[in-house]
PDB file of N, CA and C in Angstrom:
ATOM      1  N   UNK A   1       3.165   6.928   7.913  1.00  0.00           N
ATOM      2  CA  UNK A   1       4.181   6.352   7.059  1.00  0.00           C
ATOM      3  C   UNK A   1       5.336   5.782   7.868  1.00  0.00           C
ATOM      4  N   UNK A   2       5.326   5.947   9.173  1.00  0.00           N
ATOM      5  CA  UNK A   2       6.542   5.694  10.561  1.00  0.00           C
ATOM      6  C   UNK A   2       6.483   4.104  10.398  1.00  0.00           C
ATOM      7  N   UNK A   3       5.257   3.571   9.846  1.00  0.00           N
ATOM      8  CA  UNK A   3       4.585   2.014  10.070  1.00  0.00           C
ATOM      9  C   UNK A   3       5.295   1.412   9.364  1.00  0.00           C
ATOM     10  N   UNK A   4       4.791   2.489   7.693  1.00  0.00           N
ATOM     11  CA  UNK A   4       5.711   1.331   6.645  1.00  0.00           C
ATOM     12  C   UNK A   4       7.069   1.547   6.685  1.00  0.00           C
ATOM     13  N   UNK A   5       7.650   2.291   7.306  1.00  0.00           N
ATOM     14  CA  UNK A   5       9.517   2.004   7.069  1.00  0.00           C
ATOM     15  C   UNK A   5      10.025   1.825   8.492  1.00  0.00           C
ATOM     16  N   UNK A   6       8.958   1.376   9.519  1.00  0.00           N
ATOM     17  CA  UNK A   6       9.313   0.301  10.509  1.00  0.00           C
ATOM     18  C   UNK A   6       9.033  -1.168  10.051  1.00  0.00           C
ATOM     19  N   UNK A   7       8.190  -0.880   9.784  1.00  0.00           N
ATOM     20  CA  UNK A   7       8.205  -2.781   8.726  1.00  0.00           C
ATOM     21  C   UNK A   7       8.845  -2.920   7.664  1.00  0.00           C
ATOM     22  N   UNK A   8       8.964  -1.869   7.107  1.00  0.00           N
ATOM     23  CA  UNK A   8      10.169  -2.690   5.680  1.00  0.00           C
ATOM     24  C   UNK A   8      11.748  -2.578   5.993  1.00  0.00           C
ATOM     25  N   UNK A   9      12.239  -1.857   7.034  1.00  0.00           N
ATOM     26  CA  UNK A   9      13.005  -2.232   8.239  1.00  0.00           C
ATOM     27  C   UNK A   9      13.308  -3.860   8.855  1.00  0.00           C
ATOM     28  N   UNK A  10      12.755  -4.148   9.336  1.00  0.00           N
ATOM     29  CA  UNK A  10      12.119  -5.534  10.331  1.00  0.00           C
ATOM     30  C   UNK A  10      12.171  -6.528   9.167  1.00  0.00           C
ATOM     31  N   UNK A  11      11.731  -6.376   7.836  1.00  0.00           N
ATOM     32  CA  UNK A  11      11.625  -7.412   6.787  1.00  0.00           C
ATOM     33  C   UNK A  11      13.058  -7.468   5.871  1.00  0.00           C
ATOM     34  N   UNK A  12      13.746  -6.253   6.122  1.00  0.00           N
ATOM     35  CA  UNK A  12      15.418  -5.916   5.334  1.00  0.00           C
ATOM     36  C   UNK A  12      14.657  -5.458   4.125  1.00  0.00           C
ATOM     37  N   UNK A  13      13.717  -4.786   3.822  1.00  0.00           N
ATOM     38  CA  UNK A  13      13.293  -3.732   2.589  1.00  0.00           C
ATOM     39  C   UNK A  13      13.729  -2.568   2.480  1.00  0.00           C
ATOM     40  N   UNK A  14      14.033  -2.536   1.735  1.00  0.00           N
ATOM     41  CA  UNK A  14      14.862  -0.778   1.579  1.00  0.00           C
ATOM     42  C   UNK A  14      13.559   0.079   0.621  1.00  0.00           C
ATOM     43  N   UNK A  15      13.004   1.610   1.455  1.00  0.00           N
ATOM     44  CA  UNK A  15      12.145   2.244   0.924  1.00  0.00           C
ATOM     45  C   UNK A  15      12.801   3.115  -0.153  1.00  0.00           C
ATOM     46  N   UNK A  16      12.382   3.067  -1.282  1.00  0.00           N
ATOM     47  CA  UNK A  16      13.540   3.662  -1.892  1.00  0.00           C
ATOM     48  C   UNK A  16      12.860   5.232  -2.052  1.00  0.00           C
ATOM     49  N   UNK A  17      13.483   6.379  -1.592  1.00  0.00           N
ATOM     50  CA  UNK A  17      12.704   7.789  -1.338  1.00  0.00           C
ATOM     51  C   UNK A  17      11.827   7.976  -1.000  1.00  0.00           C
ATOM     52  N   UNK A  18      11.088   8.914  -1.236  1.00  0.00           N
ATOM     53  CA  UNK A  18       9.740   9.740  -0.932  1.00  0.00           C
ATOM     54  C   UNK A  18       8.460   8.692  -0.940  1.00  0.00           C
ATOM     55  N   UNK A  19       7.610   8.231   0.183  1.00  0.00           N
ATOM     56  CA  UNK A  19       6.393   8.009  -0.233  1.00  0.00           C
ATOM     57  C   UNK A  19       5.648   8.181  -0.666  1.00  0.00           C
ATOM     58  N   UNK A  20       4.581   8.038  -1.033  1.00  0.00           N
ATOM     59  CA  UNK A  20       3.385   8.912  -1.937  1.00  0.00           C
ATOM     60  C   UNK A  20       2.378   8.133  -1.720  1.00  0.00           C
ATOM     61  N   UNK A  21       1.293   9.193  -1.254  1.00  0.00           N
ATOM     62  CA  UNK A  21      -0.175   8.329  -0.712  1.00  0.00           C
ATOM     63  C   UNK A  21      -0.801   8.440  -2.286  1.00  0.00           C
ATOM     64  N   UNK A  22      -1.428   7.653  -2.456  1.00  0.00           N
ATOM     65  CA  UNK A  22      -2.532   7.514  -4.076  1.00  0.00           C
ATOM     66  C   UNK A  22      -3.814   7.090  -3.559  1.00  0.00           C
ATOM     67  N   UNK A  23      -4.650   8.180  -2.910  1.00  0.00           N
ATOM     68  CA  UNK A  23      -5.831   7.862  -2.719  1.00  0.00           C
ATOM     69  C   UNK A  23      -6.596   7.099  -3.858  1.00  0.00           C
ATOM     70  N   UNK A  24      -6.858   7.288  -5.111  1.00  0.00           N
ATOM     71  CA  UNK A  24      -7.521   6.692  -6.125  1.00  0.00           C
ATOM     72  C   UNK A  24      -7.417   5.227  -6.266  1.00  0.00           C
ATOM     73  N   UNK A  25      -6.474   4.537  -5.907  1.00  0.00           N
ATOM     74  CA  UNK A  25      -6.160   3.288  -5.561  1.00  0.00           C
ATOM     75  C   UNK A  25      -7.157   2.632  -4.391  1.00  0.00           C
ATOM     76  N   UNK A  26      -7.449   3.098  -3.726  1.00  0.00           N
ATOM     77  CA  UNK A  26      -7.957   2.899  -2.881  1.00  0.00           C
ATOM     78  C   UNK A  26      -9.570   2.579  -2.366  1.00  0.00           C
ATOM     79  N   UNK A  27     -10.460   2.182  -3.644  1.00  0.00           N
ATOM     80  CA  UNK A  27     -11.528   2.355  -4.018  1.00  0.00           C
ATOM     81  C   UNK A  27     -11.757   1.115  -4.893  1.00  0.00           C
ATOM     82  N   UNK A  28     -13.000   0.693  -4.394  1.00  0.00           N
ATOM     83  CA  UNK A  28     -13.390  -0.478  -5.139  1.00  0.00           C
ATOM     84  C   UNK A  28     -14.178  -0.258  -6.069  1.00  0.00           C
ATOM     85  N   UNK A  29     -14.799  -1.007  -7.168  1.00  0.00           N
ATOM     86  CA  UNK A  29     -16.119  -0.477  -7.419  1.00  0.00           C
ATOM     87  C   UNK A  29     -17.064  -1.963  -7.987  1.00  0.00           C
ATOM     88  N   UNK A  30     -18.275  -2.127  -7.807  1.00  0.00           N
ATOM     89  CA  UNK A  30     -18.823  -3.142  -7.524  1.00  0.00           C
ATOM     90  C   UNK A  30     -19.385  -3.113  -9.218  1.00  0.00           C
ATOM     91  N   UNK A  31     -19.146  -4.337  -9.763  1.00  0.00           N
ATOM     92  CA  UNK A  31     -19.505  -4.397 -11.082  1.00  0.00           C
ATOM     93  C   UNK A  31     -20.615  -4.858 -11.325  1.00  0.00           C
ATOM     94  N   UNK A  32     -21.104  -5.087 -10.678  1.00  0.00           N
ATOM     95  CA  UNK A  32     -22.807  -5.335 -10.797  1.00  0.00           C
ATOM     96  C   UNK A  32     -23.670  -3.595 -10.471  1.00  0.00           C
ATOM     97  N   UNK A  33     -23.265  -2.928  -9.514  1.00  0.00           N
ATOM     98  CA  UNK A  33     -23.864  -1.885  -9.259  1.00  0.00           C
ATOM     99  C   UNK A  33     -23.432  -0.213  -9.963  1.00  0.00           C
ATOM    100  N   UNK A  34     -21.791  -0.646 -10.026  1.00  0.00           N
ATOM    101  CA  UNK A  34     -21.069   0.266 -10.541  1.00  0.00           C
ATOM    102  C   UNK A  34     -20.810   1.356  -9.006  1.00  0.00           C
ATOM    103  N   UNK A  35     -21.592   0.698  -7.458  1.00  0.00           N
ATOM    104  CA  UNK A  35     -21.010   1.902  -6.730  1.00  0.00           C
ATOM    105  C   UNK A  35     -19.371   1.591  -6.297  1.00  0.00           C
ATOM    106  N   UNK A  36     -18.800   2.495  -5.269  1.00  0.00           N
ATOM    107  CA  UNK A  36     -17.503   2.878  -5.370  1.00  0.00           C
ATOM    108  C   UNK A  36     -17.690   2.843  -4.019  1.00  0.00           C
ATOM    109  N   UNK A  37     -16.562   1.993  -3.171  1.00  0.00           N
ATOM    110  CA  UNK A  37     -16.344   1.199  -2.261  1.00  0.00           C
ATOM    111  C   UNK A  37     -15.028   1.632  -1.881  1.00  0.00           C
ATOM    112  N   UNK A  38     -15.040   2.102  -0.442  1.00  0.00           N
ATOM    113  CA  UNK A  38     -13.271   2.317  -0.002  1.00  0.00           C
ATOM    114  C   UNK A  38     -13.550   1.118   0.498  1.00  0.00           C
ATOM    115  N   UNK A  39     -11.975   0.485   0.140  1.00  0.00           N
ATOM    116  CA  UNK A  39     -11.244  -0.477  -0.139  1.00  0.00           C
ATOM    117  C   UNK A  39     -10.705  -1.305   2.064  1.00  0.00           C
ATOM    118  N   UNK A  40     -10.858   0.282   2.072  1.00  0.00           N
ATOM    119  CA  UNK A  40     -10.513  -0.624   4.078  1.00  0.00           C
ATOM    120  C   UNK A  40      -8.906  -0.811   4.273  1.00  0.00           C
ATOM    121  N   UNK A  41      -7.699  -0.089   2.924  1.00  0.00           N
ATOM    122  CA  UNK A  41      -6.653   0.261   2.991  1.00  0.00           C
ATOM    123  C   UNK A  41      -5.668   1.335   2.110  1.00  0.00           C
ATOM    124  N   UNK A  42      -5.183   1.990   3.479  1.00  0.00           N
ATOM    125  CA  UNK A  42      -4.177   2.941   2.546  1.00  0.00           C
ATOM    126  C   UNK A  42      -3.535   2.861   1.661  1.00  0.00           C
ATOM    127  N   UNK A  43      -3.231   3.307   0.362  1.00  0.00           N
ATOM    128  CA  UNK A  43      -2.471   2.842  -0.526  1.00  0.00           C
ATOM    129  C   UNK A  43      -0.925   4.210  -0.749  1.00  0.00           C
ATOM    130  N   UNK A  44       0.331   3.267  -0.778  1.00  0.00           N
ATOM    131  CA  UNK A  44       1.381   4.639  -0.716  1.00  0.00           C
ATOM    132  C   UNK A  44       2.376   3.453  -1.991  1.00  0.00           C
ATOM    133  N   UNK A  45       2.908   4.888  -2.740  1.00  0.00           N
ATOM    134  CA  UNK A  45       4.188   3.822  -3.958  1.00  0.00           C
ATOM    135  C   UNK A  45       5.108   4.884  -3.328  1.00  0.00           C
ATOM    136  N   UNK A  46       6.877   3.794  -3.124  1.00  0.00           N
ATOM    137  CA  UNK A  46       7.734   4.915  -2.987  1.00  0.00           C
ATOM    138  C   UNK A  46       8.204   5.029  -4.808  1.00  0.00           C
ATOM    139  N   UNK A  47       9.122   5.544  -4.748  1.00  0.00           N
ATOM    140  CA  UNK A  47      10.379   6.612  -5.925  1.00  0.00           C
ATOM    141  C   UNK A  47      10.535   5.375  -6.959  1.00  0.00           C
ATOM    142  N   UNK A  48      10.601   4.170  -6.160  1.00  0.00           N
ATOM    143  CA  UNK A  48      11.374   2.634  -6.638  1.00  0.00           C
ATOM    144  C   UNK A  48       9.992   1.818  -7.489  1.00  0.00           C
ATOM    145  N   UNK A  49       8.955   2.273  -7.300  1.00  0.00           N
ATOM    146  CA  UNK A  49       7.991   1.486  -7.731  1.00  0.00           C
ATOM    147  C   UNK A  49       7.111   0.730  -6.732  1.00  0.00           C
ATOM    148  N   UNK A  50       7.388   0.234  -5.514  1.00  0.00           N
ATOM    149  CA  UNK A  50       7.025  -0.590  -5.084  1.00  0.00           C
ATOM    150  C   UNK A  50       5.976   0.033  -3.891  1.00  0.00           C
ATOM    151  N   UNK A  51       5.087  -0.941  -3.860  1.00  0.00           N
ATOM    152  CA  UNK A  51       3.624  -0.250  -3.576  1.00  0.00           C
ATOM    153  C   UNK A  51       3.641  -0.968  -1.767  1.00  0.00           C
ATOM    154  N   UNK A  52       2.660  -0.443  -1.001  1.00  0.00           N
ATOM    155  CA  UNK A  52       2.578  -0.613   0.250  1.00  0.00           C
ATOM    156  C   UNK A  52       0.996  -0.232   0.828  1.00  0.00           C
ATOM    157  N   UNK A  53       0.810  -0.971   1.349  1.00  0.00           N
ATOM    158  CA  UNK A  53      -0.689  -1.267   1.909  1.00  0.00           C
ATOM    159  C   UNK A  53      -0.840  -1.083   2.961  1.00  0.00           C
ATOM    160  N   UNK A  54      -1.420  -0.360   3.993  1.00  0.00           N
ATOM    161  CA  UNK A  54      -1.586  -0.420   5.337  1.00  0.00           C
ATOM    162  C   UNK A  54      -2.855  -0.342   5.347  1.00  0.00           C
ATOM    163  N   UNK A  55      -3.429  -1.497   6.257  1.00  0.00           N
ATOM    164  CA  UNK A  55      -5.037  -2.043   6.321  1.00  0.00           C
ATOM    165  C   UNK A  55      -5.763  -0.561   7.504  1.00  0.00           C
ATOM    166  N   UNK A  56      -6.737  -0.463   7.224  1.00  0.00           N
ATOM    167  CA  UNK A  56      -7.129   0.219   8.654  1.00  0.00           C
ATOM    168  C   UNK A  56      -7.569  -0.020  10.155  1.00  0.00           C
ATOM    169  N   UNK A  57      -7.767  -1.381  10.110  1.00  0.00           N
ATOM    170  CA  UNK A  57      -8.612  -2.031  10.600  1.00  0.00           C
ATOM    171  C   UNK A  57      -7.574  -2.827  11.907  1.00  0.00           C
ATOM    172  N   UNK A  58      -6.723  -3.059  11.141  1.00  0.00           N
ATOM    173  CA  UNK A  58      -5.846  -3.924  11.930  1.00  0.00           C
ATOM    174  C   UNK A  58      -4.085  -2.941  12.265  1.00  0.00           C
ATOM    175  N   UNK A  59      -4.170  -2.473  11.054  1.00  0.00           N
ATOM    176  CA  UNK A  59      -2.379  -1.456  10.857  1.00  0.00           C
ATOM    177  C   UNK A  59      -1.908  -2.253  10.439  1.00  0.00           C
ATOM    178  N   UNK A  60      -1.903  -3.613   9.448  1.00  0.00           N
ATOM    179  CA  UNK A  60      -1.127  -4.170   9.136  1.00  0.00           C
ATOM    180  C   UNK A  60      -0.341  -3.629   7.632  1.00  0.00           C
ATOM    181  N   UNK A  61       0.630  -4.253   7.558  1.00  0.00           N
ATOM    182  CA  UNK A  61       1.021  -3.491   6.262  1.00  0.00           C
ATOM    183  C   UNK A  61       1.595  -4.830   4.951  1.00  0.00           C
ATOM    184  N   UNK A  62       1.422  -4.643   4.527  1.00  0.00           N
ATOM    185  CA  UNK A  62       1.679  -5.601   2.805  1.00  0.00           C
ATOM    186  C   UNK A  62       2.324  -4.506   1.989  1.00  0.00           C
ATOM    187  N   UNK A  63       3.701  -5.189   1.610  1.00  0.00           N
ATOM    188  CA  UNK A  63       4.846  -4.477   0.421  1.00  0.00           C
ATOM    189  C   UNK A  63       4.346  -5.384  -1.327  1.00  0.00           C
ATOM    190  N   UNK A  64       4.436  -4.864  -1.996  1.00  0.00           N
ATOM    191  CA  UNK A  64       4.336  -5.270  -3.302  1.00  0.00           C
ATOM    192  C   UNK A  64       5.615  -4.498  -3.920  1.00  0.00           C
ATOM    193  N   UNK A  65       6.635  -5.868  -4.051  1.00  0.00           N
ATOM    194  CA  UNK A  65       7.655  -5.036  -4.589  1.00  0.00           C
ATOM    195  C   UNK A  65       7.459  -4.347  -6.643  1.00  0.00           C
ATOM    196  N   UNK A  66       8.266  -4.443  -6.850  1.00  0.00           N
ATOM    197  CA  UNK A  66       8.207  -3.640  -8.555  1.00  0.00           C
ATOM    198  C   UNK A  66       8.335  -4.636  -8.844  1.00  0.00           C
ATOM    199  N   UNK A  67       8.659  -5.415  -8.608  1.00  0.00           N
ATOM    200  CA  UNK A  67       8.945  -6.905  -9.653  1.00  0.00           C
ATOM    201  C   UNK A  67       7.918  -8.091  -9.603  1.00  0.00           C
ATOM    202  N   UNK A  68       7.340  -7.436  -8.746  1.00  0.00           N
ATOM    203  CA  UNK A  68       5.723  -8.079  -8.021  1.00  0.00           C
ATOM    204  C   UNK A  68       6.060  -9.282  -7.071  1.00  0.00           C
ATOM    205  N   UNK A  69       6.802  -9.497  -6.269  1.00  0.00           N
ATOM    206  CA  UNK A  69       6.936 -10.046  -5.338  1.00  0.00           C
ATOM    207  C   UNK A  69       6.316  -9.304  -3.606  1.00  0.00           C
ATOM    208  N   UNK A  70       5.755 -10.082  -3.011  1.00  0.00           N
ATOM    209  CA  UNK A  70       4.635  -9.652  -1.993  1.00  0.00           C
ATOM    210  C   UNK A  70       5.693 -10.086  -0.719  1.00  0.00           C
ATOM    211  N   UNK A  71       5.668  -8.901  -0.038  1.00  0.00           N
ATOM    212  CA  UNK A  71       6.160  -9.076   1.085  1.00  0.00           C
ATOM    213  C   UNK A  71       5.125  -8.963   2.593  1.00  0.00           C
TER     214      UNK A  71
END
C-alpha cells in the first residue's frame, strides 16, 4: 500500500484514511464459460470512496476517484 500513497502523492491525491484491500473485486468471470479469472490486479477503496488498482505484472497503479474521474 507504500505504492499507492507514493503515487497519489506524486499526482497531488489525497488518500482519504484507511485502505482496504477487496479481494472479490478482483476476479473476472468469463460469460461464455462462467469460469472465474483473477483479474492480474489488486484492488484497495480508501474511507473517501475512491478505488485504486495496482497491476501485478508491472506495479503500476490507476486511482478511480468517487466521482469517477481516472487518475
Amino acid at each position: 500500500m507504500g505504492k499507492i500513497r507514493e503515487y497519489a502523492a506524486r499526482v497531488q491525491h489525497e488518500v482519504i484514511g484507511k485502505l482496504t484491500r477487496k479481494p472479490e473485486k478482483e476476479w473476472t468471470t468469463d460469460w461464455f464459460t462462467g469460469e472465474r479469472k483473477y483479474g492480474g490486479s489488486k484492488f484497495y477503496i480508501d474511507e473517501g470512496g475512491n478505488e485504486y488498482f495496482v497491476n501485478d505484472k508491472t506495479g503500476g497503479v490507476a486511482i478511480v476517484t468517487a466521482d469517477g474521474g481516472v487518475i
